[in-house]
C-alpha atoms as a PDB file:
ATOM      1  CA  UNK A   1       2.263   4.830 -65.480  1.00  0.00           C
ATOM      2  CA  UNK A   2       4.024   6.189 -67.950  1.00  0.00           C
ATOM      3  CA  UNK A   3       7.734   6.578 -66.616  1.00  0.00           C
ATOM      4  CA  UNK A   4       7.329   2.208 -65.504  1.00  0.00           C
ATOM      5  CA  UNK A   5       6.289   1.598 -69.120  1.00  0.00           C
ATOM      6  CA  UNK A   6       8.693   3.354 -70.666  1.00  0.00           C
ATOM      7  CA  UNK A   7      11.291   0.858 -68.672  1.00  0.00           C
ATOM      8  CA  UNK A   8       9.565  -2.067 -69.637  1.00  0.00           C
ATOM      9  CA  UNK A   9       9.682  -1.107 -72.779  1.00  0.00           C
ATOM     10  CA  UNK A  10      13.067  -0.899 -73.201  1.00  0.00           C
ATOM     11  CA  UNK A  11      14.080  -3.511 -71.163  1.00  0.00           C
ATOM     12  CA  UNK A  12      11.723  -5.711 -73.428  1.00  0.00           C
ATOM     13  CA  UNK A  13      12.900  -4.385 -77.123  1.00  0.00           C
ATOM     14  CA  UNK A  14      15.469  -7.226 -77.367  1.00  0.00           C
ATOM     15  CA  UNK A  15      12.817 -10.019 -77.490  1.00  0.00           C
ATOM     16  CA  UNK A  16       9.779  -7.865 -79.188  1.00  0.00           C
ATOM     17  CA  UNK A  17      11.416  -4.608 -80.790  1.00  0.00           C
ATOM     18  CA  UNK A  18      11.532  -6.270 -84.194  1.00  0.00           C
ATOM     19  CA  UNK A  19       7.447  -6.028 -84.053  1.00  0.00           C
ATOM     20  CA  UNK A  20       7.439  -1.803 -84.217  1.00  0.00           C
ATOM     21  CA  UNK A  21       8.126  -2.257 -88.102  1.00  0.00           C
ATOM     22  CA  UNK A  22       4.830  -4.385 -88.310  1.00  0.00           C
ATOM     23  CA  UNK A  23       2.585  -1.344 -86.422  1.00  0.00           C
ATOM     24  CA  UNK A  24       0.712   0.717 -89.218  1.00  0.00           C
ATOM     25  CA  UNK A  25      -1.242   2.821 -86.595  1.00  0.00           C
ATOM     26  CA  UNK A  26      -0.422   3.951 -83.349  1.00  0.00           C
ATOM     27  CA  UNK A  27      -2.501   4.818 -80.557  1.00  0.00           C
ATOM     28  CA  UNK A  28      -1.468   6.965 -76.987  1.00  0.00           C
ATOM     29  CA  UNK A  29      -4.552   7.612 -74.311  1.00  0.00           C
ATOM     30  CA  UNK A  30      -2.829  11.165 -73.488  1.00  0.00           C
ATOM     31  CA  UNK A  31      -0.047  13.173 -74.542  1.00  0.00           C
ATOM     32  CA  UNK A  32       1.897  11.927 -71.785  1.00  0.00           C
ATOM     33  CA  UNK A  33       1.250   8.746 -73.113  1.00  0.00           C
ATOM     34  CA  UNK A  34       2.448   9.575 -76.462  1.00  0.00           C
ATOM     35  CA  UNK A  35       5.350  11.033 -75.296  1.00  0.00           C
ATOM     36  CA  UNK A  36       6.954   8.504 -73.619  1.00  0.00           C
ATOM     37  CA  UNK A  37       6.078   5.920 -76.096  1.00  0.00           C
ATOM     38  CA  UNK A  38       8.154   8.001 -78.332  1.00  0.00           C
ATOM     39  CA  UNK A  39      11.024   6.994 -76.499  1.00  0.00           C
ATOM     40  CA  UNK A  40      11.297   4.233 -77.398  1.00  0.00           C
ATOM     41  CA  UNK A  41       8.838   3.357 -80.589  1.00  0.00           C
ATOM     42  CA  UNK A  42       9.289   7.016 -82.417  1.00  0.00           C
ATOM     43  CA  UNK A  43       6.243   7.682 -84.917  1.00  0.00           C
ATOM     44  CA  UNK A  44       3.249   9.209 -85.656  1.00  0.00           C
ATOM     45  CA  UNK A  45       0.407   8.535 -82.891  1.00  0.00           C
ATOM     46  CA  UNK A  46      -3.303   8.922 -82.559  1.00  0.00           C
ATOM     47  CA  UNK A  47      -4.064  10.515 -79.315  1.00  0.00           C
ATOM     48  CA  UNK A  48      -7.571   8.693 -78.177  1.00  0.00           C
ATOM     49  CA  UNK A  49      -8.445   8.742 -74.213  1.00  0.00           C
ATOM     50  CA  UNK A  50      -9.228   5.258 -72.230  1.00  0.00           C
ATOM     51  CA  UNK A  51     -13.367   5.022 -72.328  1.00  0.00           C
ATOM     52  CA  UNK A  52     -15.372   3.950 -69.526  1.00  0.00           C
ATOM     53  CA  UNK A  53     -18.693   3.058 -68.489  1.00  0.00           C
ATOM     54  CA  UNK A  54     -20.699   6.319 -67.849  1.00  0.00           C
ATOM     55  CA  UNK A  55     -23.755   4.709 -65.096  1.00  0.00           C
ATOM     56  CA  UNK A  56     -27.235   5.610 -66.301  1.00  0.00           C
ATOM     57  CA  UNK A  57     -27.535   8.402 -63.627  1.00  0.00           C
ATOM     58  CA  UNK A  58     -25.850  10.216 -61.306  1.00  0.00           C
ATOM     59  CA  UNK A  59     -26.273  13.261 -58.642  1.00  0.00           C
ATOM     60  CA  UNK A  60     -24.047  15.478 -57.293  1.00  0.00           C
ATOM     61  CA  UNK A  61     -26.706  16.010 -54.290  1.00  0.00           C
ATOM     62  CA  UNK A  62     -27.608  13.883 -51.812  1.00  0.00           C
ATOM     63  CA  UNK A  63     -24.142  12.956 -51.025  1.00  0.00           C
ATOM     64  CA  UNK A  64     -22.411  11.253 -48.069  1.00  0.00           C
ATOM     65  CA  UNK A  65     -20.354  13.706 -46.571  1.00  0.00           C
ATOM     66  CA  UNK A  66     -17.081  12.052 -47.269  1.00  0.00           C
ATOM     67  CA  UNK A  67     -14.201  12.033 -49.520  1.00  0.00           C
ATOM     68  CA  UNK A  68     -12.602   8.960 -51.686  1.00  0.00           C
ATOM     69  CA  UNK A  69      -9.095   7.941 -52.348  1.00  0.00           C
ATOM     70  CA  UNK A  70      -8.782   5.102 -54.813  1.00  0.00           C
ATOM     71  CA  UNK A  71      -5.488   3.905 -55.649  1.00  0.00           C
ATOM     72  CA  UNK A  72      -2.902   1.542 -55.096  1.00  0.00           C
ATOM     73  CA  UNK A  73      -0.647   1.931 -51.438  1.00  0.00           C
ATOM     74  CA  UNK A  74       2.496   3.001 -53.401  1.00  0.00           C
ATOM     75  CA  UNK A  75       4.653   6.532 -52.696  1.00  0.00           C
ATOM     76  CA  UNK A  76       3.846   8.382 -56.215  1.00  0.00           C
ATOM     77  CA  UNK A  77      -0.188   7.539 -55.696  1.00  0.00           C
ATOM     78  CA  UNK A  78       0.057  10.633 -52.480  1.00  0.00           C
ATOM     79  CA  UNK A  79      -1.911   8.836 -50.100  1.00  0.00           C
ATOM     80  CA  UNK A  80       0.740   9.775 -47.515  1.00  0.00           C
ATOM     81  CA  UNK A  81       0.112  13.144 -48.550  1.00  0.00           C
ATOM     82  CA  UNK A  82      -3.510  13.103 -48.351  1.00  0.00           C
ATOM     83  CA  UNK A  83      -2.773  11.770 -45.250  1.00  0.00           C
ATOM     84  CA  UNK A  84      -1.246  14.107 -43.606  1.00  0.00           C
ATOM     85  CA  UNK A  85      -3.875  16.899 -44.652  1.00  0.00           C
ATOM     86  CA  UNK A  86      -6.693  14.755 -43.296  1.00  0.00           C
ATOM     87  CA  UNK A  87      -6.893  15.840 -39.657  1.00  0.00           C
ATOM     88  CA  UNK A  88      -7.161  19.487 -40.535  1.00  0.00           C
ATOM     89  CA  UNK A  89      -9.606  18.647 -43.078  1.00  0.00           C
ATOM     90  CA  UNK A  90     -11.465  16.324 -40.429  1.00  0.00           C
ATOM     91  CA  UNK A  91     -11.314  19.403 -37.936  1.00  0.00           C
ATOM     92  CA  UNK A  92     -12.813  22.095 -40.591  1.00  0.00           C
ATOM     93  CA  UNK A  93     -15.372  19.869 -41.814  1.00  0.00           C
ATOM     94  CA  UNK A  94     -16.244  16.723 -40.130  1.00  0.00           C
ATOM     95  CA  UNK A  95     -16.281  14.546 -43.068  1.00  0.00           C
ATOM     96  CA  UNK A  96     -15.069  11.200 -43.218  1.00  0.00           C
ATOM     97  CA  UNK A  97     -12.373   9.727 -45.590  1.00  0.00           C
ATOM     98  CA  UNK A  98     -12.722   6.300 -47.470  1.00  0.00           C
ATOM     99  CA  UNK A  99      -9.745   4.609 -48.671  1.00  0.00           C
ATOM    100  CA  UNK A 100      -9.984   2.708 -51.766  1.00  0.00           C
ATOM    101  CA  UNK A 101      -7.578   0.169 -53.495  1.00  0.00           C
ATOM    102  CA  UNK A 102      -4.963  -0.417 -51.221  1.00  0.00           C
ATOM    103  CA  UNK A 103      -4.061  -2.679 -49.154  1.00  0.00           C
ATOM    104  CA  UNK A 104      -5.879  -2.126 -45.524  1.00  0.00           C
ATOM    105  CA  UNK A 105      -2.563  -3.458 -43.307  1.00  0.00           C
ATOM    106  CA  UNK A 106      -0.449  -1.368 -45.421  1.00  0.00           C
ATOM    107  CA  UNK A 107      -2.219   1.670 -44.920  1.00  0.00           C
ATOM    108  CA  UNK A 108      -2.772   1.030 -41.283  1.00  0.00           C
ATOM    109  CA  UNK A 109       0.743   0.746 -40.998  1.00  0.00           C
ATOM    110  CA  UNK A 110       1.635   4.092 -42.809  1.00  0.00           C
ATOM    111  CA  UNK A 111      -1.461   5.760 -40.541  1.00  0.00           C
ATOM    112  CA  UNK A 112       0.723   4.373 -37.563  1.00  0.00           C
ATOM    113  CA  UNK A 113       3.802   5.929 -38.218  1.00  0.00           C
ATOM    114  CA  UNK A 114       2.660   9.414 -39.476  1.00  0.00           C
ATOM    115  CA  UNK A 115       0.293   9.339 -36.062  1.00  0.00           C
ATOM    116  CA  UNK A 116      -2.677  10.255 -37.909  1.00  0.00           C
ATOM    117  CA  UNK A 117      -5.988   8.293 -36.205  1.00  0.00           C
ATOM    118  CA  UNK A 118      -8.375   6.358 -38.174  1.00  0.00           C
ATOM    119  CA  UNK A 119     -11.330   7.425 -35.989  1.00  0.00           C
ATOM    120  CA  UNK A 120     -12.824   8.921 -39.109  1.00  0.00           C
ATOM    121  CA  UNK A 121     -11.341   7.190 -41.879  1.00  0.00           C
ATOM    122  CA  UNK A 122     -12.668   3.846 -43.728  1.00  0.00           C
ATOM    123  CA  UNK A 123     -10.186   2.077 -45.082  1.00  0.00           C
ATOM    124  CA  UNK A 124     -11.821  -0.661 -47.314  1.00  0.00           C
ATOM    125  CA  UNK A 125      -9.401  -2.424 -49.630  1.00  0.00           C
ATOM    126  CA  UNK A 126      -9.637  -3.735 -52.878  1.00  0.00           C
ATOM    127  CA  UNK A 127     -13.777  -2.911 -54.336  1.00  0.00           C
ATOM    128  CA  UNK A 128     -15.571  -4.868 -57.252  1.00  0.00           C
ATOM    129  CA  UNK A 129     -15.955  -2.318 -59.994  1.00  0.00           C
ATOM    130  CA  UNK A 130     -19.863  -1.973 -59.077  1.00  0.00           C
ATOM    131  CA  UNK A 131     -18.868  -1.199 -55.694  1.00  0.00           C
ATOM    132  CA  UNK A 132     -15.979   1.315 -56.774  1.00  0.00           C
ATOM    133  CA  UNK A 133     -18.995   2.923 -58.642  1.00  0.00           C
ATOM    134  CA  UNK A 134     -21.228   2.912 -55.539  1.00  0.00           C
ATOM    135  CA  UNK A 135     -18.742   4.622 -53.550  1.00  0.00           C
ATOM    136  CA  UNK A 136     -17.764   7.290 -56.371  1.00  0.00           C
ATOM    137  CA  UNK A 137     -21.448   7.844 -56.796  1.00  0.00           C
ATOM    138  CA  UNK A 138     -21.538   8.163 -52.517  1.00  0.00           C
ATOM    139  CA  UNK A 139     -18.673  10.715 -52.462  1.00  0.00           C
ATOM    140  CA  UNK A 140     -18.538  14.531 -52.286  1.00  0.00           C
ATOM    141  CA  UNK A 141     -15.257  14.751 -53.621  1.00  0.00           C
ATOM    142  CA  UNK A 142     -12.719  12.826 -54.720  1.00  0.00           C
ATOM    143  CA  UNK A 143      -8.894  12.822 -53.542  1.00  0.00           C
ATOM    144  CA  UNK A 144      -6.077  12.621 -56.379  1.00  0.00           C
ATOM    145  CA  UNK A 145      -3.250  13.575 -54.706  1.00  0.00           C
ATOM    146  CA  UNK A 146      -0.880  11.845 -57.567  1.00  0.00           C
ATOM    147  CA  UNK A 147       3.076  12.869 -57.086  1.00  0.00           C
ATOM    148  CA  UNK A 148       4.272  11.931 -60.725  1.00  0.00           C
ATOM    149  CA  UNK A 149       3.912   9.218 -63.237  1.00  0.00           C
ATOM    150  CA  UNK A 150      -0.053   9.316 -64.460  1.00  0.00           C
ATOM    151  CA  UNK A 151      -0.118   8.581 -68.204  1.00  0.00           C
ATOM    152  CA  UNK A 152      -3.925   9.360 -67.834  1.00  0.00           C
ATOM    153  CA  UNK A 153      -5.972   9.759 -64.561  1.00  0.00           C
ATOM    154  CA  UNK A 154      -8.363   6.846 -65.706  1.00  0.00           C
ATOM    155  CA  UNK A 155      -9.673   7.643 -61.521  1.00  0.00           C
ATOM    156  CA  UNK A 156     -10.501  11.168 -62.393  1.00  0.00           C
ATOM    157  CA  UNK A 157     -12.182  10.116 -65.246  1.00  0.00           C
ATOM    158  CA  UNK A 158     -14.402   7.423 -63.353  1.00  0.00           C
ATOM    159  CA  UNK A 159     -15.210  10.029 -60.855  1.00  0.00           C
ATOM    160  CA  UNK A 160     -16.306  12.418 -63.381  1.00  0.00           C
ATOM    161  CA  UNK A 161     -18.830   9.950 -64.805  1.00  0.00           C
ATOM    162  CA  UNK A 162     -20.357   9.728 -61.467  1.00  0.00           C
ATOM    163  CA  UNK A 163     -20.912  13.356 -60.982  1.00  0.00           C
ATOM    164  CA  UNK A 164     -17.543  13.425 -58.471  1.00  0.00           C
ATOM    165  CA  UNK A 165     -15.854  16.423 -58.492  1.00  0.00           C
ATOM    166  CA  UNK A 166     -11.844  16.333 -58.300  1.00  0.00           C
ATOM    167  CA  UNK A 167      -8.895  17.872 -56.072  1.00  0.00           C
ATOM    168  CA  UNK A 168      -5.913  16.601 -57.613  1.00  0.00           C
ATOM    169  CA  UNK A 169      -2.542  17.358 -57.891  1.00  0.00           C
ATOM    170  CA  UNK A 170      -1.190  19.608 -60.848  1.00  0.00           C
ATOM    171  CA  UNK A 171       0.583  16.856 -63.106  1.00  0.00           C
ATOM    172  CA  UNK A 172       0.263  15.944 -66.783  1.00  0.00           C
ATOM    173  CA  UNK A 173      -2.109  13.637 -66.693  1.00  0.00           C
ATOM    174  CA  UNK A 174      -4.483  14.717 -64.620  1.00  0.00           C
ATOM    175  CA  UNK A 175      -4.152  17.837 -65.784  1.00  0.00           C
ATOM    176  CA  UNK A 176      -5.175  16.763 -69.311  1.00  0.00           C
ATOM    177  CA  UNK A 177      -8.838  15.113 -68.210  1.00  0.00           C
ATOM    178  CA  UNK A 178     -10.257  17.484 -65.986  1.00  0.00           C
ATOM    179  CA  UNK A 179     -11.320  21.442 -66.162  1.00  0.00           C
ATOM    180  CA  UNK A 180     -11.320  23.970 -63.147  1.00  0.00           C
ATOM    181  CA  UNK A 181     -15.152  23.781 -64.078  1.00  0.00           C
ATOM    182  CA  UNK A 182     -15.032  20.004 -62.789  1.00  0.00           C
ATOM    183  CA  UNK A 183     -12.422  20.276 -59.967  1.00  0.00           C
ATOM    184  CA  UNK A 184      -9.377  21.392 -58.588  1.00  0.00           C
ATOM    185  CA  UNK A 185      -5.693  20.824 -59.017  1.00  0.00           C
ATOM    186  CA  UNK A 186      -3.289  21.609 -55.877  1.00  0.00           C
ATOM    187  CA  UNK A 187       0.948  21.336 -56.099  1.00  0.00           C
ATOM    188  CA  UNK A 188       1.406  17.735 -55.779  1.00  0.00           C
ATOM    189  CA  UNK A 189       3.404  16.574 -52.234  1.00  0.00           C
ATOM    190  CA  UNK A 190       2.019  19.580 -50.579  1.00  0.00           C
ATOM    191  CA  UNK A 191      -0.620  18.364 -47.427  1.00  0.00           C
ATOM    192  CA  UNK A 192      -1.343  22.624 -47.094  1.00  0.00           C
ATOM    193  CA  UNK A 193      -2.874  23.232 -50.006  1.00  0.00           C
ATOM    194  CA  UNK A 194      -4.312  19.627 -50.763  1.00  0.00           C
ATOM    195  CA  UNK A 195      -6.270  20.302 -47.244  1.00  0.00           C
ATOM    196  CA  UNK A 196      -7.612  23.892 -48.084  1.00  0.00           C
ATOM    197  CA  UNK A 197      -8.750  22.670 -51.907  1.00  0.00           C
ATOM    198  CA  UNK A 198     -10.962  19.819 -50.172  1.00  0.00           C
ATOM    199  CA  UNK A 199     -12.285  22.026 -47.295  1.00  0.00           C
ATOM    200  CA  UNK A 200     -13.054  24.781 -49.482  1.00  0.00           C
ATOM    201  CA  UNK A 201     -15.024  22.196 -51.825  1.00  0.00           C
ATOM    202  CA  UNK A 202     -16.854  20.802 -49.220  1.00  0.00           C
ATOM    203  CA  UNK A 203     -17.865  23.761 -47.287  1.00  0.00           C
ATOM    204  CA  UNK A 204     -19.419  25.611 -50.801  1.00  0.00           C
ATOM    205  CA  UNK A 205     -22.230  22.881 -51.334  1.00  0.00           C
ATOM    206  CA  UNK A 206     -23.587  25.206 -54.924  1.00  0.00           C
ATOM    207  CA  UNK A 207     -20.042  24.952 -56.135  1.00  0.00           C
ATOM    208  CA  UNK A 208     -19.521  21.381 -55.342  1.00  0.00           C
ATOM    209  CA  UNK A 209     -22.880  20.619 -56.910  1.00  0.00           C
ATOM    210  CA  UNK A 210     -22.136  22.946 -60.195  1.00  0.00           C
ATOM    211  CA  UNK A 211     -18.865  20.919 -60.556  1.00  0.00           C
ATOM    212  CA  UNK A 212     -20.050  17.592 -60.194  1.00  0.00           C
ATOM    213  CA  UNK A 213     -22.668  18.365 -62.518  1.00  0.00           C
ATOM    214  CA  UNK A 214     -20.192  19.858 -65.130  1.00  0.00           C
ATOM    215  CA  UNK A 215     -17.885  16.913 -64.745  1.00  0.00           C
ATOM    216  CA  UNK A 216     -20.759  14.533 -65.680  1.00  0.00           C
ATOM    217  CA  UNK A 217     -21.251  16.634 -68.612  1.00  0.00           C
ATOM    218  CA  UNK A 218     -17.443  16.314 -69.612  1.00  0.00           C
ATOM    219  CA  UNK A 219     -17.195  12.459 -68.874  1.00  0.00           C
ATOM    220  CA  UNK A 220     -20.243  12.302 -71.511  1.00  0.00           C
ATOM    221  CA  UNK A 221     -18.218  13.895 -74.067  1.00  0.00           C
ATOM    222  CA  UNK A 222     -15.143  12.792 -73.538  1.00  0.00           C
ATOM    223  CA  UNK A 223     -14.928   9.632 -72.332  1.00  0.00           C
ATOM    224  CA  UNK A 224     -17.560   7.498 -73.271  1.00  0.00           C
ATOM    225  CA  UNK A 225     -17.577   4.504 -75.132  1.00  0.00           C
ATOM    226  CA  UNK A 226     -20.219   5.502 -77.957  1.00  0.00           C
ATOM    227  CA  UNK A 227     -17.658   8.421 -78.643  1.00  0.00           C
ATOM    228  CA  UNK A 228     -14.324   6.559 -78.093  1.00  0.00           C
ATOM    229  CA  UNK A 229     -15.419   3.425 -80.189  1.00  0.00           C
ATOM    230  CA  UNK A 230     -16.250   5.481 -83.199  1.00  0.00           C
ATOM    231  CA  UNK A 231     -12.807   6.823 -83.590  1.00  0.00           C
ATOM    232  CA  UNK A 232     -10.842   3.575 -82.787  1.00  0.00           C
ATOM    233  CA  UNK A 233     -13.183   2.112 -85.493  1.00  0.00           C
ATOM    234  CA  UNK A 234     -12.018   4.891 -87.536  1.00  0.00           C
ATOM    235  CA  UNK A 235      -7.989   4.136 -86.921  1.00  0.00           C
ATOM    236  CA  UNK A 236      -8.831   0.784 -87.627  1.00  0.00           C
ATOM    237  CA  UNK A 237     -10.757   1.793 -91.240  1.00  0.00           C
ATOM    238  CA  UNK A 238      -7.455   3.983 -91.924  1.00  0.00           C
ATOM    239  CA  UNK A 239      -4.996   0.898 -91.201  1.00  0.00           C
ATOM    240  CA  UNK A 240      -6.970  -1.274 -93.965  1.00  0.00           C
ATOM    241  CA  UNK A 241      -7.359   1.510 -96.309  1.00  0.00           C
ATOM    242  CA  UNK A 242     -10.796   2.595 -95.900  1.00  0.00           C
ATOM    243  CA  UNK A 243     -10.376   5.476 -95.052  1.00  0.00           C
ATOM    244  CA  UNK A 244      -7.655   8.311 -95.502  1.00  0.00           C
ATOM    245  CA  UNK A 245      -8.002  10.532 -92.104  1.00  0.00           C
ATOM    246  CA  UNK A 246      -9.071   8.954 -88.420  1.00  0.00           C
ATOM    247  CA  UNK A 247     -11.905  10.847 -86.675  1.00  0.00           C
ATOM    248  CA  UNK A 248     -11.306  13.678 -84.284  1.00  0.00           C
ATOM    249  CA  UNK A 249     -11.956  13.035 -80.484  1.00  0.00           C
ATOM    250  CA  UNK A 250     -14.309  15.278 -78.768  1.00  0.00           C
ATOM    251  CA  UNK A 251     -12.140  17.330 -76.368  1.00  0.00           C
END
């Protein structure tokens, strides 16, 4: 998160801040990124996104109908907030919500006190990364309901890949990897609108299907590793003189 690096950082520059004279090229995975790196290592920065592993195939149809959360149980990752919206979505839909990443006594603790019922919600804890795939690859939609603090929705991006589209809150860094072609972004803390955005996407099965469809399309070429490699190689070729000008992302 960018806002927790930015106080390790500086709570670290004592023992390690001597090493920023040594950098010859820097690299940020968002704008957000590179902005609060400036804060406290000022310079020029290549702005290359985090690659991941795009699986071999993937279709928006055929889906479970359900909806994925995957994040850690912590106040600024929303869950509370998706939370909330989930009966109404539950009512207007009947889908079912699985809950990804956190920590299942946690979350059945936060379930008990906002009195929402887990009748129709999975919560599953921590996944291997094959079965975080399986799930995102199971999913109608996925849930980002994010309050602050994403240097780069590496989720969205995952979800993407797998033909997943996205309702997720309206901040930086989520903002930056996804399209309204791919998904949807809702004010972030507000259970309202975060409810109607999923309903609405999983009530219009040809618009769920053209987004996840377009969001494979954008994980392709943006965020693979065929793409991403080529222009790290190419920072790399600049920092040893081999070349004079890094290659552009695709984006």
């Amino acid at each position: 998160a960018a806002g927790g690096t930015l106080a390790w950082a500086k709570a670290g520059m004592p023992v390690w801040g001597f090493l920023l004279d040594r950098i010859d090229e820097r690299v940020a995975v968002s704008e957000q990124a590179r902005t609060a790196a400036m804060g406290y290592a000022p310079g020029e920065y290549h702005v290359v996104p985090n690659g991941i592993l795009i699986p071999p195939r993937a279709d928006p149809g055929g889906r479970e109908h359900r909806v994925a959360f995957v994040g850690r149980h912590e106040p600024r990752k929303g869950l509370q907030v998706l939370l909330r919206a989930w009966p109404e979505v539950h009512e207007r839909t009947g889908a079912r919500l699985r809950v990804i990443g956190s920590d299942p006594l946690a979350v059945r603790l936060l379930l008990s006190r906002l009195r929402v019922p887990e009748d129709d919600i999975d919560v599953l804890g921590f996944l291997s990364q094959e079965k975080l795939t399986e799930e995102l690859l199971a999913a109608k939609v996925l849930a980002a309901p994010s309050l602050r603090g994403e240097s780069f929705g590496m989720v969205l991006t995952r979800a993407l890949a797998c033909a997943t589209p996205v309702v997720a809150s309206d901040i930086v860094g989520y903002r930056e990897v996804m399209t309204s072609e791919t998904g949807t972004l809702v004010p972030p803390g507000d259970p309202g609108a975060l409810a109607d955005a999923l309903t609405r996407l999983l009530e219009d099965e040809q618009t769920r299907s053209q987004q996840g469809r377009a969001a494979r399309r954008l994980a392709q070429e943006r965020y693979s590793w065929d793409e991403i490699s080529r222009a790290l190689v190419r920072i790399y070729d600049v920092a040893l003189g081999r070349a004079r000008e890094p290659a552009a992302v695709a984006g």
